[in-house]
Protein backbone atom coordinates (compact mmCIF):
# COMPACT_ATOMS: atom_id res chain seq x y z
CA UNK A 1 54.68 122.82 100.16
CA UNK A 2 52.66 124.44 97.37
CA UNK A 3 50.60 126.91 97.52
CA UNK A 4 48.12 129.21 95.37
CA UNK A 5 46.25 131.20 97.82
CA UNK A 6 43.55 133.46 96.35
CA UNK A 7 42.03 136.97 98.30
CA UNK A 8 40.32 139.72 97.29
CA UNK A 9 36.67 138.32 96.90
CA UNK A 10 33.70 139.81 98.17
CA UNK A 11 30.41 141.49 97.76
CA UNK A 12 30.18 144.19 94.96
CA UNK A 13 27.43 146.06 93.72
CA UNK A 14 26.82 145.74 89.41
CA UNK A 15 29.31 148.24 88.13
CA UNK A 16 31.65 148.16 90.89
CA UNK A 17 35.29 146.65 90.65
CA UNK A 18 37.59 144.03 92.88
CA UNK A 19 40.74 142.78 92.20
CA UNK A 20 41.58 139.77 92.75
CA UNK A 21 44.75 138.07 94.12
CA UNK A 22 46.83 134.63 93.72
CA UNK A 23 50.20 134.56 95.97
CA UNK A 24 52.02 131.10 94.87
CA UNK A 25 54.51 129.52 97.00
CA UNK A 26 56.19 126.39 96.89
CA UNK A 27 57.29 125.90 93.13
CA UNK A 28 59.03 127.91 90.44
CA UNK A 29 56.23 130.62 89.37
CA UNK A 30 58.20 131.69 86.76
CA UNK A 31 57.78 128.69 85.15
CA UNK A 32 53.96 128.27 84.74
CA UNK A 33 51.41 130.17 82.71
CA UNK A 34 48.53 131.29 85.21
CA UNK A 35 44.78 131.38 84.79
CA UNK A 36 41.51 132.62 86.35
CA UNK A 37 38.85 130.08 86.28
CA UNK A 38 35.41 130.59 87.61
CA UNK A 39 32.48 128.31 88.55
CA UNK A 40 28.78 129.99 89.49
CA UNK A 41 26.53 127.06 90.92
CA UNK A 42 25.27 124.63 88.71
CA UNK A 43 27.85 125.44 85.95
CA UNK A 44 31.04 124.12 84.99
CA UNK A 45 34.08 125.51 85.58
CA UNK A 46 35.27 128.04 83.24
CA UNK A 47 37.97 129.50 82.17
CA UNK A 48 38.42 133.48 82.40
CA UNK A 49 41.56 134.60 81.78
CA UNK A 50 45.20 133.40 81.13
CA UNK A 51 48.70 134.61 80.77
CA UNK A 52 51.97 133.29 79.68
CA UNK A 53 55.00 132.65 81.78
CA UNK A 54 56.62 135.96 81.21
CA UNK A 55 53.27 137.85 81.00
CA UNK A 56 53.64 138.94 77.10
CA UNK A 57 50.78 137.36 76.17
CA UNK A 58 47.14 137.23 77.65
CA UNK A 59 43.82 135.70 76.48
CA UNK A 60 40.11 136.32 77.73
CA UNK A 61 36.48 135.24 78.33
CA UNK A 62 34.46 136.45 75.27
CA UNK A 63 32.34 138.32 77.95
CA UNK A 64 34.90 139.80 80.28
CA UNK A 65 36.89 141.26 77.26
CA UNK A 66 37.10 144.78 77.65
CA UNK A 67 36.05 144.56 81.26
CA UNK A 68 38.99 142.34 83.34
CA UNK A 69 42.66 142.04 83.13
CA UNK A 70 45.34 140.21 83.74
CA UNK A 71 48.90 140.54 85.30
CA UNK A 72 51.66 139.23 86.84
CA UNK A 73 54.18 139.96 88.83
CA UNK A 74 57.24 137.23 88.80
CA UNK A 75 59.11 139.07 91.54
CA UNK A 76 56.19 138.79 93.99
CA UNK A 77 55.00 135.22 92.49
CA UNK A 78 51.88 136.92 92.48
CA UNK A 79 48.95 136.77 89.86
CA UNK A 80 46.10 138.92 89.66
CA UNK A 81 42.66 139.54 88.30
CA UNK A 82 41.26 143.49 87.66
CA UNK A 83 37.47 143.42 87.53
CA UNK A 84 36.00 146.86 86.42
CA UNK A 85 32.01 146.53 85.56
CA UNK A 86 30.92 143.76 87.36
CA UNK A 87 27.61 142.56 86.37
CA UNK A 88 25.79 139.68 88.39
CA UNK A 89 26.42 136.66 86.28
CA UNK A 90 30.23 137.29 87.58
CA UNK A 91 29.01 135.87 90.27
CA UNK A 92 30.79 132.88 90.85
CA UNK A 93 34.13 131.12 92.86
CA UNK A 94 37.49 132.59 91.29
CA UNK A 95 40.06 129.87 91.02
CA UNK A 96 43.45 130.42 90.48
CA UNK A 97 45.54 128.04 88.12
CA UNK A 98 49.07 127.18 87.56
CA UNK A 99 49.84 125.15 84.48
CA UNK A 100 53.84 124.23 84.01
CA UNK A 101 55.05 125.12 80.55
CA UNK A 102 58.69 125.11 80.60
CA UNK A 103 60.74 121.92 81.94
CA UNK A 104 58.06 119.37 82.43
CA UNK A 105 54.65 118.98 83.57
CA UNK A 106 52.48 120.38 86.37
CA UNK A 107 50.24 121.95 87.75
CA UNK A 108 48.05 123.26 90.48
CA UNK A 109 44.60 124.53 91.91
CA UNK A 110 44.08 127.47 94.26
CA UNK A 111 41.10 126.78 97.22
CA UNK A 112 38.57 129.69 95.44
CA UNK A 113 37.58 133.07 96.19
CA UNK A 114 34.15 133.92 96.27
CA UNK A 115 33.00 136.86 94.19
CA UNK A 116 29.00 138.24 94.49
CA UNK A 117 27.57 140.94 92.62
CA UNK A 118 24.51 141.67 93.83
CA UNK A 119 22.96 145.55 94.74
């Protein structure tokens, strides 16, 4: 059965940090490049940030450049999201996304984390 499963949300005060968490189970992580998505309400969904399968390459948000980051870990078939100087139009759901790019299509959607920054 797969499985992207997403922690780490919560509420922050503007400056703070959270990192956030994806644990996938169920297919070969190693495999798929991983994003951060984000939707705030009555917006599209958007993408964050993305990294390649082996983690040598990342790409960012125009306005979380400087501010988030990041990483994998292929061992743990984890994928996570450092937030350093929230601001409140972070607020939003954090979705996780795996997108197959070696051996064939596929991909998948975690449920959402939510993320407020409010004081």
């Amino acid at each position: 059965q797969v499985q992207l499963v997403e922690s780490g949300g919560g509420l922050v005060q503007p400056g703070g940090s959270l990192t956030l968490s994806c644990a996938a189970s169920g297919f070969a992580f190693s495999f798929y490049a991983m994003s951060w998505y984000r939707q705030a309400p009555g917006k599209e969904r958007e993408l964050v940030a993305a990294i390649t399968r082996t983690g040598t390459s990342t790409n960012y948000e125009d306005s979380v450049k400087g501010r988030f980051t990041i990483s994998r870990d292929n061992a743990r078939n984890t994928v996570y999201l450092q937030m350093n100087s929230l601001k409140p139009e972070d607020t939003a759901v954090y979705y996780c996304y795996a997108r197959r790019t070696l051996g064939g299509p596929g991909e998948y959607w975690g449920q959402g984390t939510q993320v407020t920054v409010s004081s």
